[in-house]
Protein backbone atom coordinates (compact mmCIF):
# COMPACT_ATOMS: atom_id res chain seq x y z
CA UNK A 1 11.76 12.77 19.95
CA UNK A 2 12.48 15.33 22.59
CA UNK A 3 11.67 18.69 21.40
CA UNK A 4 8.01 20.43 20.33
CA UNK A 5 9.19 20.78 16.51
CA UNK A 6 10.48 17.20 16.23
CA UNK A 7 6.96 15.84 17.60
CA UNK A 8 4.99 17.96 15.17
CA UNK A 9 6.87 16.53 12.48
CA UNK A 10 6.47 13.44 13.46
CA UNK A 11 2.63 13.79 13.94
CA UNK A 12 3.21 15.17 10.16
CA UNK A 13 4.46 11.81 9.04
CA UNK A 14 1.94 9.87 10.62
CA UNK A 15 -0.93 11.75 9.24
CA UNK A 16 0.44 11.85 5.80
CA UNK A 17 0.97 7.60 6.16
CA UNK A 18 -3.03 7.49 7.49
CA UNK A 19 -4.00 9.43 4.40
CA UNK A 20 -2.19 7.60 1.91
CA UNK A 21 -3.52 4.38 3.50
CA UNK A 22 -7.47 5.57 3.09
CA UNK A 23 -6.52 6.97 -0.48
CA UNK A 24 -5.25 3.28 -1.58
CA UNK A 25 -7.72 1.81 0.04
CA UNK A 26 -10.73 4.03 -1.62
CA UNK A 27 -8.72 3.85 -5.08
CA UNK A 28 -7.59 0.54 -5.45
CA UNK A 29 -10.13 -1.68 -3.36
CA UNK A 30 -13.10 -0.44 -4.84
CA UNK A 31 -15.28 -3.79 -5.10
CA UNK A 32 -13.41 -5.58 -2.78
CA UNK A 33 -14.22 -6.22 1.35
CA UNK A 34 -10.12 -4.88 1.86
CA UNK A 35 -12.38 -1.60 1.38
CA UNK A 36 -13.17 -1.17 4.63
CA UNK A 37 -10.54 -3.23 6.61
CA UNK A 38 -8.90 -1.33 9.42
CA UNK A 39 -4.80 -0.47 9.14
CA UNK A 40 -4.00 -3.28 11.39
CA UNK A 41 -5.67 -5.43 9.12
CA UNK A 42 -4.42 -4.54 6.05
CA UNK A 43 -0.82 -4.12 7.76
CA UNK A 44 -0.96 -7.62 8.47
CA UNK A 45 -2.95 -9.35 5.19
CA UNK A 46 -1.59 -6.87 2.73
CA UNK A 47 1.64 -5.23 3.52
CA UNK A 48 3.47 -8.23 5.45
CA UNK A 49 3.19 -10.23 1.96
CA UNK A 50 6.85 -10.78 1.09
CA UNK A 51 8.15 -9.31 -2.18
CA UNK A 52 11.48 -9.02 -4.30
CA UNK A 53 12.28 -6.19 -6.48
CA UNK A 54 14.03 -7.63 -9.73
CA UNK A 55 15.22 -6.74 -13.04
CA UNK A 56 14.79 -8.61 -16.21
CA UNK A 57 15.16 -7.45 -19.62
CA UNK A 58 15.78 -3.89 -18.55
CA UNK A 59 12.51 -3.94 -17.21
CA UNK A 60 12.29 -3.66 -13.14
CA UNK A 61 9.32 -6.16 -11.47
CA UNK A 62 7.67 -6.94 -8.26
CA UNK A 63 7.75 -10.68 -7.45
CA UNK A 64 5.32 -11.65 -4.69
CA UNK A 65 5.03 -14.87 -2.49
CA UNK A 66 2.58 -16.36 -4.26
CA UNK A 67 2.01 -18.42 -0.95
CA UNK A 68 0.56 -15.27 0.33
CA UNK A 69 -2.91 -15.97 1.36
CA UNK A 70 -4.46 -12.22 0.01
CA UNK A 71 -1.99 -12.14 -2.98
CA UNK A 72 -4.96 -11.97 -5.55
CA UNK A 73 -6.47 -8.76 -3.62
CA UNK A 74 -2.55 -7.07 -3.27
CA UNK A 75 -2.24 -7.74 -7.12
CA UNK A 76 -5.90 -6.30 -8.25
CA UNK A 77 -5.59 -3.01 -5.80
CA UNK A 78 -1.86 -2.59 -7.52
CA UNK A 79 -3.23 -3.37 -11.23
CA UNK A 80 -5.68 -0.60 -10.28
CA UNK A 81 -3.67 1.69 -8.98
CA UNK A 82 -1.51 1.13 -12.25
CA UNK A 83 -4.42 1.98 -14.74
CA UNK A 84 -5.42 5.25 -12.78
CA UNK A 85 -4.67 8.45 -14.98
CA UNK A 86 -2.03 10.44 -13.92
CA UNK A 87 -2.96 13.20 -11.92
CA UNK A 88 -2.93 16.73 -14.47
């Protein structure tokens, strides 16, 4: 990006993608040691696991690899991100 604006939106973007990233991990790793893993880490246990959106019975799903060696901790941090209230 060339121009001052463009930058500061950028640096918008990224900020908003850090704080999302500590949110999920305070929120959905509670108990687990993904807690406190640093974004490189979880980029490559945790968001490199290889997924297919698909629809069955009018109901939309999220198959993962189950080859995936962190697949248990992706599925518990997304079941508890799932259970959380909606915000009011």
């Amino acid at each position: 990006l060339h121009g001052f604006d463009q930058n500061r939106i950028w640096l918008a973007l990224v900020q908003l993608a850090c704080e999302l990233l500590a949110w999920m991990q305070m929120l959905a790793f509670t108990a687990i040691p993904a807690r406190r893993w640093e974004p490189k880490r979880l980029r490559l246990r945790l968001l490199s696991i290889a997924g297919r959106v698909v629809r069955h019975a009018r109901r939309v799903r999220l198959r993962l690899a189950v080859t995936a060696p962190d697949v248990e901790v992706l599925v518990a941090g997304l079941n508890r991100l799932a259970a959380l209230p909606a915000p009011a």
